[in-house]
N, C-alpha and C. Protein backbone atom coordinates (compact mmCIF):
# COMPACT_ATOMS: atom_id res chain seq x y z
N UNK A 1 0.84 -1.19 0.00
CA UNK A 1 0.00 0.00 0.00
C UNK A 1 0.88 1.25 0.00
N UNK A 2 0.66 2.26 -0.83
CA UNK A 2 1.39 3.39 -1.07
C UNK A 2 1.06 4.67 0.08
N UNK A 3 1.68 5.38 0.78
CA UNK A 3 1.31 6.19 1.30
C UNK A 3 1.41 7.39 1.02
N UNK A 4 0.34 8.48 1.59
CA UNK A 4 0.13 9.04 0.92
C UNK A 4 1.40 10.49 1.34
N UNK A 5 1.37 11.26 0.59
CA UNK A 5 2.99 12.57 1.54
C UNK A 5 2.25 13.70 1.59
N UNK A 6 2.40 14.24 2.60
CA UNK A 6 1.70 16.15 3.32
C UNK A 6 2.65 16.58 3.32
N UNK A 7 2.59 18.10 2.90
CA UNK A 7 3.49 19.10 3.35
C UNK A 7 2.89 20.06 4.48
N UNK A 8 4.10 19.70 5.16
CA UNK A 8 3.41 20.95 6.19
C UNK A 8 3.54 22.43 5.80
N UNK A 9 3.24 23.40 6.22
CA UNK A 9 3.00 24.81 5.98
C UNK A 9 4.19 25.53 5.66
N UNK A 10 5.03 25.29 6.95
CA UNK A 10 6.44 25.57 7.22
C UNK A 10 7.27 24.73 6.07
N UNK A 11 7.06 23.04 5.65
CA UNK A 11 7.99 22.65 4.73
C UNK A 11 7.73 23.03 2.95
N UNK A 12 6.53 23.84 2.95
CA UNK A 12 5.87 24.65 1.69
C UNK A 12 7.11 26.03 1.37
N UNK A 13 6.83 26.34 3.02
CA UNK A 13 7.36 27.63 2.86
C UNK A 13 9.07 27.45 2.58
N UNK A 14 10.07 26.32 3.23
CA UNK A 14 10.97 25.89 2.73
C UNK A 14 11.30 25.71 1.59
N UNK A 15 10.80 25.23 0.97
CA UNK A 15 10.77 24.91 -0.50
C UNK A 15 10.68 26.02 -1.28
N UNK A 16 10.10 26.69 -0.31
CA UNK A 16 9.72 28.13 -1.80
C UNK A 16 10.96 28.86 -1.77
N UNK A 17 11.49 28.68 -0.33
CA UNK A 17 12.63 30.08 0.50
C UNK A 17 14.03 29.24 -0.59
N UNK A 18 13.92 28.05 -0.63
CA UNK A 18 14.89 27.77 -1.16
C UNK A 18 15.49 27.71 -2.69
N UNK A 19 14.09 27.72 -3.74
CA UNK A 19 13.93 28.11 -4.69
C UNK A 19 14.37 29.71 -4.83
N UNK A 20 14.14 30.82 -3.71
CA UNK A 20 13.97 31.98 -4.42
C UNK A 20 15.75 32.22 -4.00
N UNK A 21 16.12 31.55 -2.95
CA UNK A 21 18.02 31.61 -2.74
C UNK A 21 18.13 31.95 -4.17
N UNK A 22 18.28 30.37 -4.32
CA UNK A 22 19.27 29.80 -6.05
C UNK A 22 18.99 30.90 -6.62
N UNK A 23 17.26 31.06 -7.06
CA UNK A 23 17.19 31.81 -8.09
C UNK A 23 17.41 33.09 -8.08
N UNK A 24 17.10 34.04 -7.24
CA UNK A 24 17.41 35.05 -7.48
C UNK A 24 18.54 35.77 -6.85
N UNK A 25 18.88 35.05 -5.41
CA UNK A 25 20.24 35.82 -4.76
C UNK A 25 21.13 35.05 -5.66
N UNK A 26 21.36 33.53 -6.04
CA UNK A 26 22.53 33.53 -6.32
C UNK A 26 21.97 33.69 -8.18
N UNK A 27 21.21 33.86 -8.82
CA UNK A 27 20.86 34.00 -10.53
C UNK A 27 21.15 32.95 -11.05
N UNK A 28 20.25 32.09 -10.57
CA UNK A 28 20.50 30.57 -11.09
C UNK A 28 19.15 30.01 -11.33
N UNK A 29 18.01 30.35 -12.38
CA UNK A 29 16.71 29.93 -12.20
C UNK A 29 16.80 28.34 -12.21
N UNK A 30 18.01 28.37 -13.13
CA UNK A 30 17.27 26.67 -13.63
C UNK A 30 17.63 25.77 -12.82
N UNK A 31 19.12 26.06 -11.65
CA UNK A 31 19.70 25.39 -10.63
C UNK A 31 18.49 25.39 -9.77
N UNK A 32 18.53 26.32 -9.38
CA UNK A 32 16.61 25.92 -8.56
C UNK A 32 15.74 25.26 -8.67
N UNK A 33 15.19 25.45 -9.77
CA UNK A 33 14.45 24.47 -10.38
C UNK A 33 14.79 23.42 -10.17
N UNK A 34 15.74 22.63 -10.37
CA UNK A 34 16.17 21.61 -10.65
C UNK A 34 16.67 21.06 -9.16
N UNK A 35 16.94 21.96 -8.24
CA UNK A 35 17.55 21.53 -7.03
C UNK A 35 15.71 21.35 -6.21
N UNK A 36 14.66 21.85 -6.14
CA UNK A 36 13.72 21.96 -6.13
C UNK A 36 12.75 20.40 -6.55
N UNK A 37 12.59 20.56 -8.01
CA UNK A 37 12.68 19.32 -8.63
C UNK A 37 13.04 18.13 -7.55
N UNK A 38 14.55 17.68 -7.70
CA UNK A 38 15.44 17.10 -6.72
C UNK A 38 14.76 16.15 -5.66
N UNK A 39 14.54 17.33 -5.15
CA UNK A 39 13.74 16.96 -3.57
C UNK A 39 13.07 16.33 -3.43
N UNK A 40 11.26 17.45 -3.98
CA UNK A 40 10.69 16.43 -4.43
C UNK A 40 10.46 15.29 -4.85
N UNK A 41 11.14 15.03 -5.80
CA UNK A 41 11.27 13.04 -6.15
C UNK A 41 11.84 12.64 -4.98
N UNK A 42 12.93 12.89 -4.11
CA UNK A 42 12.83 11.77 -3.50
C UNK A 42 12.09 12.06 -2.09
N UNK A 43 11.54 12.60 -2.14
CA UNK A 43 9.97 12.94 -0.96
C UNK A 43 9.02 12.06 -1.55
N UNK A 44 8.95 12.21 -2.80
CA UNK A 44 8.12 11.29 -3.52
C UNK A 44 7.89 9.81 -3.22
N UNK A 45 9.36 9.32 -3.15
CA UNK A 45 9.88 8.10 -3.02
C UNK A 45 9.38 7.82 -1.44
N UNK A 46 8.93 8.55 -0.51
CA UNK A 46 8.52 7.77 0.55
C UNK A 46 7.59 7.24 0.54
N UNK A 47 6.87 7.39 -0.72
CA UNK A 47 5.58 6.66 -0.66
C UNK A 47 5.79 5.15 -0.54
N UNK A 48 6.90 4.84 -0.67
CA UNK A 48 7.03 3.55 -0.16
C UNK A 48 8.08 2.72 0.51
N UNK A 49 7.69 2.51 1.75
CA UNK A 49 9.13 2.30 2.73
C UNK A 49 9.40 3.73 3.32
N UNK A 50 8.53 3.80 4.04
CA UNK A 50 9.06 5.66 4.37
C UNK A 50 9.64 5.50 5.81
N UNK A 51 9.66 4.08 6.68
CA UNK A 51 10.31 3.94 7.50
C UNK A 51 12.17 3.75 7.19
N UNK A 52 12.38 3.92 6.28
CA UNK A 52 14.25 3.48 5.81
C UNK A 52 14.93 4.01 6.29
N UNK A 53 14.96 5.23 6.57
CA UNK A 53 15.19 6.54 6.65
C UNK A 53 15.32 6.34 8.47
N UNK A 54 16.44 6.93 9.14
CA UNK A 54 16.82 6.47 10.79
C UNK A 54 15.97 7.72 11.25
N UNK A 55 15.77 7.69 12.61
CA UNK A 55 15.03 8.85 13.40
C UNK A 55 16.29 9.88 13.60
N UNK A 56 15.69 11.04 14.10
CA UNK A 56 16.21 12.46 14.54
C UNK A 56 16.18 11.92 16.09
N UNK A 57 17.88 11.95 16.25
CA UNK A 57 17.83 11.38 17.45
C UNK A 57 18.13 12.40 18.43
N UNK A 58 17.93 13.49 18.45
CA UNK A 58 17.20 14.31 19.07
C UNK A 58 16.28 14.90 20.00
N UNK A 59 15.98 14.86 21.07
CA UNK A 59 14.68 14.92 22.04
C UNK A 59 14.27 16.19 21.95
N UNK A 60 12.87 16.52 21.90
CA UNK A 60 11.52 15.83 22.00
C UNK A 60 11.01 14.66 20.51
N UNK A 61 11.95 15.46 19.25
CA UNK A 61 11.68 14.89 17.71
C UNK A 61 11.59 13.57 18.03
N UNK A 62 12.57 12.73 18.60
CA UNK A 62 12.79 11.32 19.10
C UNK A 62 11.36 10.61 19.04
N UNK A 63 11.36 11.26 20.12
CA UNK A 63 9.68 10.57 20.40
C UNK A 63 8.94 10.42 19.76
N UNK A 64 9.16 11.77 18.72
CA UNK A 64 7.07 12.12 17.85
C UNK A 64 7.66 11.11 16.66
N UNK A 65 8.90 9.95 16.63
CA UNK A 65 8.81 9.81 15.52
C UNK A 65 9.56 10.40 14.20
N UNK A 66 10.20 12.02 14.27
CA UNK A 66 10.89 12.06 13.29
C UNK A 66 11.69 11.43 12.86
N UNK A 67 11.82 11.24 11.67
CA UNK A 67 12.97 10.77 10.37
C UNK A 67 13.42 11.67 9.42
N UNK A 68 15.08 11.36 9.41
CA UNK A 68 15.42 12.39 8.56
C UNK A 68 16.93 11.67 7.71
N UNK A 69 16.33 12.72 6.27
CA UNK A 69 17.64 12.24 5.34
C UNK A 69 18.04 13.43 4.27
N UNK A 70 18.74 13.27 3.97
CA UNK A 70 19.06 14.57 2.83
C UNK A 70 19.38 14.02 1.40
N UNK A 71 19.00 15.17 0.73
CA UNK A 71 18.87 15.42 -0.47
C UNK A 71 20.35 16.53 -1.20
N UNK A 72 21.41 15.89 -1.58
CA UNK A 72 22.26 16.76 -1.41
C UNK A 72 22.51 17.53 -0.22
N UNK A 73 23.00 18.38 -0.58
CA UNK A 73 22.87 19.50 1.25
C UNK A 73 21.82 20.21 1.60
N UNK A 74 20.73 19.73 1.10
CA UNK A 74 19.75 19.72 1.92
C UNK A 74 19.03 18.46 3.10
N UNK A 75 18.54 18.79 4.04
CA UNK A 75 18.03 17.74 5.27
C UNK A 75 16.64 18.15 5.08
N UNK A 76 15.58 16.74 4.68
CA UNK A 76 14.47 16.54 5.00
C UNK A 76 14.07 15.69 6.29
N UNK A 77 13.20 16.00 7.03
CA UNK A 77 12.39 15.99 8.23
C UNK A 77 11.52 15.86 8.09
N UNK A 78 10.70 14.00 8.36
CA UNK A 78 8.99 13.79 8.02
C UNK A 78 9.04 12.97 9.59
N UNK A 79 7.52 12.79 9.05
CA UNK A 79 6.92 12.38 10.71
C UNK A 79 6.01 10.77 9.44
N UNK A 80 6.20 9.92 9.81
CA UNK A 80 5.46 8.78 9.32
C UNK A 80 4.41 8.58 10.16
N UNK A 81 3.20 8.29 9.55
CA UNK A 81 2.03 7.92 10.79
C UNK A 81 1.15 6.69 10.28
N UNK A 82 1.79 5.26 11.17
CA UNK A 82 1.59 3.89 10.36
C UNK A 82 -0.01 3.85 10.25
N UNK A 83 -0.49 4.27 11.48
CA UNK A 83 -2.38 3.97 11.29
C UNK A 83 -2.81 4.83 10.18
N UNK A 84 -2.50 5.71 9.73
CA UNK A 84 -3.02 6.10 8.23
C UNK A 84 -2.26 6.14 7.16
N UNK A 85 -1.07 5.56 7.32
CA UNK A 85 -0.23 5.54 6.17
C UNK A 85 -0.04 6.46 5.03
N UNK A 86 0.18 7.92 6.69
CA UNK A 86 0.65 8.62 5.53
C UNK A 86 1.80 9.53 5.90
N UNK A 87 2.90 10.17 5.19
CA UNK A 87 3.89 11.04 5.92
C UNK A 87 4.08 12.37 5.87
N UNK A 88 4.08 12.72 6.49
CA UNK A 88 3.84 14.63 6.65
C UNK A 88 5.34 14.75 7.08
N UNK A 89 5.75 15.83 5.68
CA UNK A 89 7.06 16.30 5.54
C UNK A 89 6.96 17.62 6.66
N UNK A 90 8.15 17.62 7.37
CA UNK A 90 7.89 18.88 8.85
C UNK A 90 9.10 19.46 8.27
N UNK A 91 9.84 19.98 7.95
CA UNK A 91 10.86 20.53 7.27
C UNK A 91 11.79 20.29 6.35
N UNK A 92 12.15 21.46 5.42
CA UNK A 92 13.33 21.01 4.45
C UNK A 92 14.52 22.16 4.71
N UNK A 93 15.40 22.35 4.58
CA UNK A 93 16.26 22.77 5.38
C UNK A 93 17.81 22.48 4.87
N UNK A 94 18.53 23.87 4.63
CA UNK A 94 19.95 23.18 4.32
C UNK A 94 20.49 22.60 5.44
N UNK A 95 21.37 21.82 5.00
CA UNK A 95 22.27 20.76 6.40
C UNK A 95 22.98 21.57 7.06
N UNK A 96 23.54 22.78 6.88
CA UNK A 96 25.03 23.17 7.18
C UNK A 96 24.19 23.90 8.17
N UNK A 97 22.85 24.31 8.96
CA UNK A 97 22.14 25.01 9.71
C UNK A 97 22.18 23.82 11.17
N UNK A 98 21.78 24.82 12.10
CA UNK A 98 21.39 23.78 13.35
C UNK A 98 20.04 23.03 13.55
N UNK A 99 20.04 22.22 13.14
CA UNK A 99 18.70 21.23 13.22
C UNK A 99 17.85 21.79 14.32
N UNK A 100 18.32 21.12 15.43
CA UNK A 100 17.28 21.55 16.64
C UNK A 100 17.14 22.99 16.90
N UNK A 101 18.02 23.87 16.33
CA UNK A 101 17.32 25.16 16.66
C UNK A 101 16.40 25.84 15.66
N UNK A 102 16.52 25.23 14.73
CA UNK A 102 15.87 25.55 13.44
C UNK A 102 14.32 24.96 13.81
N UNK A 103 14.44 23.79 14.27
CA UNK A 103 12.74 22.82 14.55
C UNK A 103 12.19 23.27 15.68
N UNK A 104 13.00 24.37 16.62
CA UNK A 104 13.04 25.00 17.75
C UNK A 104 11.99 26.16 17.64
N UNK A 105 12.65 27.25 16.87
CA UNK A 105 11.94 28.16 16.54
C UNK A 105 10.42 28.01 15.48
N UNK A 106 10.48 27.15 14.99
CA UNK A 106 8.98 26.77 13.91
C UNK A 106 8.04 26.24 14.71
């Protein structure tokens, strides 16, 4: 059974913040795009086996369940939820940032 993927509000707004970097601070539309792109597919790819991926070993994240992996130097952050089989992406995020203070402040 395929599950289904949510974006949360905050990992919408990631995605967009990170698109408008490439594209317009550094003038790279199509690197964006394409780094953008990127992601997506393999967010995509949790639709199946979305447990592969190790937890954020981290406390409180620990607990609720986060998992996290990256996409180039970027770090994705989902929450899997087996009774409805589905995964809600909670942040996307370059790596080279502080995780927990970043999931801190959101």
């Amino acid at each position: 059974m395929k599950w289904k993927i949510l974006y949360s509000a905050q990992a919408k707004e990631d995605l967009q913040s990170i698109y408008e970097y490439i594209a317009y601070d550094l003038h790279e539309p199509e690197i964006a795009l394409g780094q953008v792109r990127a992601i997506m597919d393999e967010i995509r790819d949790l639709d199946e086996m979305p447990m592969r991926y190790r937890k954020y070993e981290a406390e409180p994240w620990l607990s609720k369940g986060i998992r996290i992996f990256s996409v180039g130097k970027y770090i994705i952050l989902y929450q899997p939820e087996e009774s409805s089989h589905e995964v809600n992406i909670v942040r996307i995020m370059y790596g080279g940032r502080d995780i927990s203070k970043q999931l801190s402040e959101k």
